[in-house]
C-alpha atoms as a PDB file:
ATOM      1  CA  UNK A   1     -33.498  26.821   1.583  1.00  0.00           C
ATOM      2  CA  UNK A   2     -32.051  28.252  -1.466  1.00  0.00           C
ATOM      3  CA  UNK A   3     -28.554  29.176  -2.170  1.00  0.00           C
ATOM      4  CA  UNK A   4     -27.831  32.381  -2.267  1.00  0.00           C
ATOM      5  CA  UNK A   5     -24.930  32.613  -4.368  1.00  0.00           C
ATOM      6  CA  UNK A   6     -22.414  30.930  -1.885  1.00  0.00           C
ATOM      7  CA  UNK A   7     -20.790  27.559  -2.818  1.00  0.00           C
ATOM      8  CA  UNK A   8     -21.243  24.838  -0.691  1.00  0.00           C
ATOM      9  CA  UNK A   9     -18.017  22.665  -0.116  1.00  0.00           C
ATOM     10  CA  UNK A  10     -19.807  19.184   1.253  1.00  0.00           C
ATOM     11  CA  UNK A  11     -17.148  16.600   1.272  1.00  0.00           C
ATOM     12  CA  UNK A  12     -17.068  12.979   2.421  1.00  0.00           C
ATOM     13  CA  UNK A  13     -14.618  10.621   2.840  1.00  0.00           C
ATOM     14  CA  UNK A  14     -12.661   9.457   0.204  1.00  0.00           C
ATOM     15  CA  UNK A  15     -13.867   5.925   0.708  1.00  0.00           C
ATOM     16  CA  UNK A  16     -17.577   7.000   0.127  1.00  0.00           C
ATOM     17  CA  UNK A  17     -17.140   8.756  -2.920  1.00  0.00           C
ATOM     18  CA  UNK A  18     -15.160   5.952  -4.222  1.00  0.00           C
ATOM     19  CA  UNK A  19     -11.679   7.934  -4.276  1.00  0.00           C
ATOM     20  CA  UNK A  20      -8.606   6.574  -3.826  1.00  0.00           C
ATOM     21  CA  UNK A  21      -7.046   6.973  -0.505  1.00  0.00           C
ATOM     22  CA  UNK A  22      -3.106   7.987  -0.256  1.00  0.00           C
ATOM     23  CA  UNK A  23      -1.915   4.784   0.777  1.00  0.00           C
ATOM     24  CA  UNK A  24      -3.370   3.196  -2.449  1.00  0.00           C
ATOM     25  CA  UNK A  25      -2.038   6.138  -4.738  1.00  0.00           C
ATOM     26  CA  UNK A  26       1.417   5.000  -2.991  1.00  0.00           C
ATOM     27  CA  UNK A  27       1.026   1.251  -3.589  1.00  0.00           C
ATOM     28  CA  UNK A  28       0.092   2.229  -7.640  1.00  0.00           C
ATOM     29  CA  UNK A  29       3.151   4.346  -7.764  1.00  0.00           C
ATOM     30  CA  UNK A  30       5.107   1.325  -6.462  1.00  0.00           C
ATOM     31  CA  UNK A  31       3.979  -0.370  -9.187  1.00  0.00           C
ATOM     32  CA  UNK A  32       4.027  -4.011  -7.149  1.00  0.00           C
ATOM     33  CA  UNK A  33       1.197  -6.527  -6.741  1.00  0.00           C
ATOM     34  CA  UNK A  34      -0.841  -6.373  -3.629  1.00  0.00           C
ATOM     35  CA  UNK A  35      -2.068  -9.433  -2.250  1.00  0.00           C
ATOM     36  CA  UNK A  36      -5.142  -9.614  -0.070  1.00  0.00           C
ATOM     37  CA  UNK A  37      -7.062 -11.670   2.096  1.00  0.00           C
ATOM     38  CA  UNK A  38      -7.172 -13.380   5.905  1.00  0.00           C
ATOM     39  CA  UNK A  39      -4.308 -15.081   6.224  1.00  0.00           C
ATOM     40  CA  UNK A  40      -0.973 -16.372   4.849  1.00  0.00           C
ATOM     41  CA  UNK A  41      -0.934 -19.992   4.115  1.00  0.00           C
ATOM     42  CA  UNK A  42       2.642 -20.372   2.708  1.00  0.00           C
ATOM     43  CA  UNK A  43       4.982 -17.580   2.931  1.00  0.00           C
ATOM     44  CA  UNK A  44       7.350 -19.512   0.927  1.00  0.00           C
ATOM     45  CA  UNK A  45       4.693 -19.650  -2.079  1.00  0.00           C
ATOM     46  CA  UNK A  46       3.971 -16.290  -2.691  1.00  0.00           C
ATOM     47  CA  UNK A  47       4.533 -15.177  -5.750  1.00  0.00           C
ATOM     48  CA  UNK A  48       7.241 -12.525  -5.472  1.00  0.00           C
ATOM     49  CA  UNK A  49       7.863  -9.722  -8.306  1.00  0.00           C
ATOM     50  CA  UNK A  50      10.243  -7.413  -9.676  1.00  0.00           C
ATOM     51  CA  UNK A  51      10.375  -4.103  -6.907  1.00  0.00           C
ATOM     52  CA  UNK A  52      12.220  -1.476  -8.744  1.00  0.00           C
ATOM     53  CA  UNK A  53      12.537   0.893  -5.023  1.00  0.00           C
ATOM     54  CA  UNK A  54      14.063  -2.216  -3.299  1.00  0.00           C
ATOM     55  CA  UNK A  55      16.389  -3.517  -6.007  1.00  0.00           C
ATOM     56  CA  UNK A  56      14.569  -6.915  -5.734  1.00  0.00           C
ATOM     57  CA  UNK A  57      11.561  -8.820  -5.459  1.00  0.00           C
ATOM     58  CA  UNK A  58       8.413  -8.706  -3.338  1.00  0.00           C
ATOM     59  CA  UNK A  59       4.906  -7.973  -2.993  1.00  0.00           C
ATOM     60  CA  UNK A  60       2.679  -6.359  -0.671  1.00  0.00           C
ATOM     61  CA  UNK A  61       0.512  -8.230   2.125  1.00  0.00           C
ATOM     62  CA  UNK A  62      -2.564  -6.303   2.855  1.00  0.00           C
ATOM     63  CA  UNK A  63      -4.652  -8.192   5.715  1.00  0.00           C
ATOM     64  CA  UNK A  64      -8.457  -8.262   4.807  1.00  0.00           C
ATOM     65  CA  UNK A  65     -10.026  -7.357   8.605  1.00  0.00           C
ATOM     66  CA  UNK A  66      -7.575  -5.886  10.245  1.00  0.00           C
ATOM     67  CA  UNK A  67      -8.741  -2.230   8.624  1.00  0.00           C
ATOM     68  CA  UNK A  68      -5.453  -1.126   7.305  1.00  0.00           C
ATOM     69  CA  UNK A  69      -3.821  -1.359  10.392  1.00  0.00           C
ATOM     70  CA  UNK A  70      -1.554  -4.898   9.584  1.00  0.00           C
ATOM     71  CA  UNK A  71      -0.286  -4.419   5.793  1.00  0.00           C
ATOM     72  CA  UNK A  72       2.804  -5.187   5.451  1.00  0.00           C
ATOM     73  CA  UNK A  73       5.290  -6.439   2.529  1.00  0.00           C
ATOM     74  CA  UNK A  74       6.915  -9.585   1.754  1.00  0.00           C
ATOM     75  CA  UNK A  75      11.118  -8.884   0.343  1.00  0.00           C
ATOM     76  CA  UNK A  76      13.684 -11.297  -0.970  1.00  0.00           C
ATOM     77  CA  UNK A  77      17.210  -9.814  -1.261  1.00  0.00           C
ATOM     78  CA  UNK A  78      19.202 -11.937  -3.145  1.00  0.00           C
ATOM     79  CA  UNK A  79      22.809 -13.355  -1.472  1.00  0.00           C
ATOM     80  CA  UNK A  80      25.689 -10.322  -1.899  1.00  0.00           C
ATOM     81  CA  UNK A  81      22.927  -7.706  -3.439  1.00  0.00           C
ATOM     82  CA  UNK A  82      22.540  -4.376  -2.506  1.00  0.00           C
ATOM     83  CA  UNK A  83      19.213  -4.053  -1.102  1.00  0.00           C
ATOM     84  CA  UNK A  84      18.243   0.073  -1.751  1.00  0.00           C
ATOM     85  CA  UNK A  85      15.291   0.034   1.280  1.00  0.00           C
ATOM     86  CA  UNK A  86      15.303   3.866   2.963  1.00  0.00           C
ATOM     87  CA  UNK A  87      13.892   3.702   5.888  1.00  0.00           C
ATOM     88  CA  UNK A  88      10.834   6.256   6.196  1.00  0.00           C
ATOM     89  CA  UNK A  89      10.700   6.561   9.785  1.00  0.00           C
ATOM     90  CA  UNK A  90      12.443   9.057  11.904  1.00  0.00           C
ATOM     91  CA  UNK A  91      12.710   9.296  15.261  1.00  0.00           C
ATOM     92  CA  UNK A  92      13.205  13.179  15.794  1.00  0.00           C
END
């Protein structure tokens, strides 16, 4: 079948064309380390780093298996800081 002049838009998911979704754009503009994998061993051990958003040190917890469903992050706020989370929910 030939084309007759019209331009075919054929798109896949992002995944199978191997772009980025917008989840991972956000986690590169947040500029902290994402850790992966099955389970936590030691919460206590993870290796926590600089979070410029929060005003103070994490990392994200993304849970190999559970399809993007159970990320989370990991936060320490250090004793009389002032922690600068915004909450990006709303319940309107």
């Amino acid at each position: 079948m030939a084309n007759s002049g019209n331009t075919f838009n054929l798109q896949k998911s992002g995944n199978e064309l191997g772009a980025k979704t917008t989840y991972e754009l956000f986690l590169e503009k947040e500029a902290v380390p994402v850790v992966r994998g099955f389970h936590i061993e030691d919460i206590n051990s993870m290796e926590l780093h600089t979070w410029a958003r929060l005003g103070g040190r994490g990392v994200y917890r993304n849970l190999d298996g559970s399809e993007g469903v159970n990320d989370c992050y990991i936060a320490e706020i250090a004793a009389a800081s002032r922690w600068t989370h915004r909450n990006t929910c709303s319940s309107s």
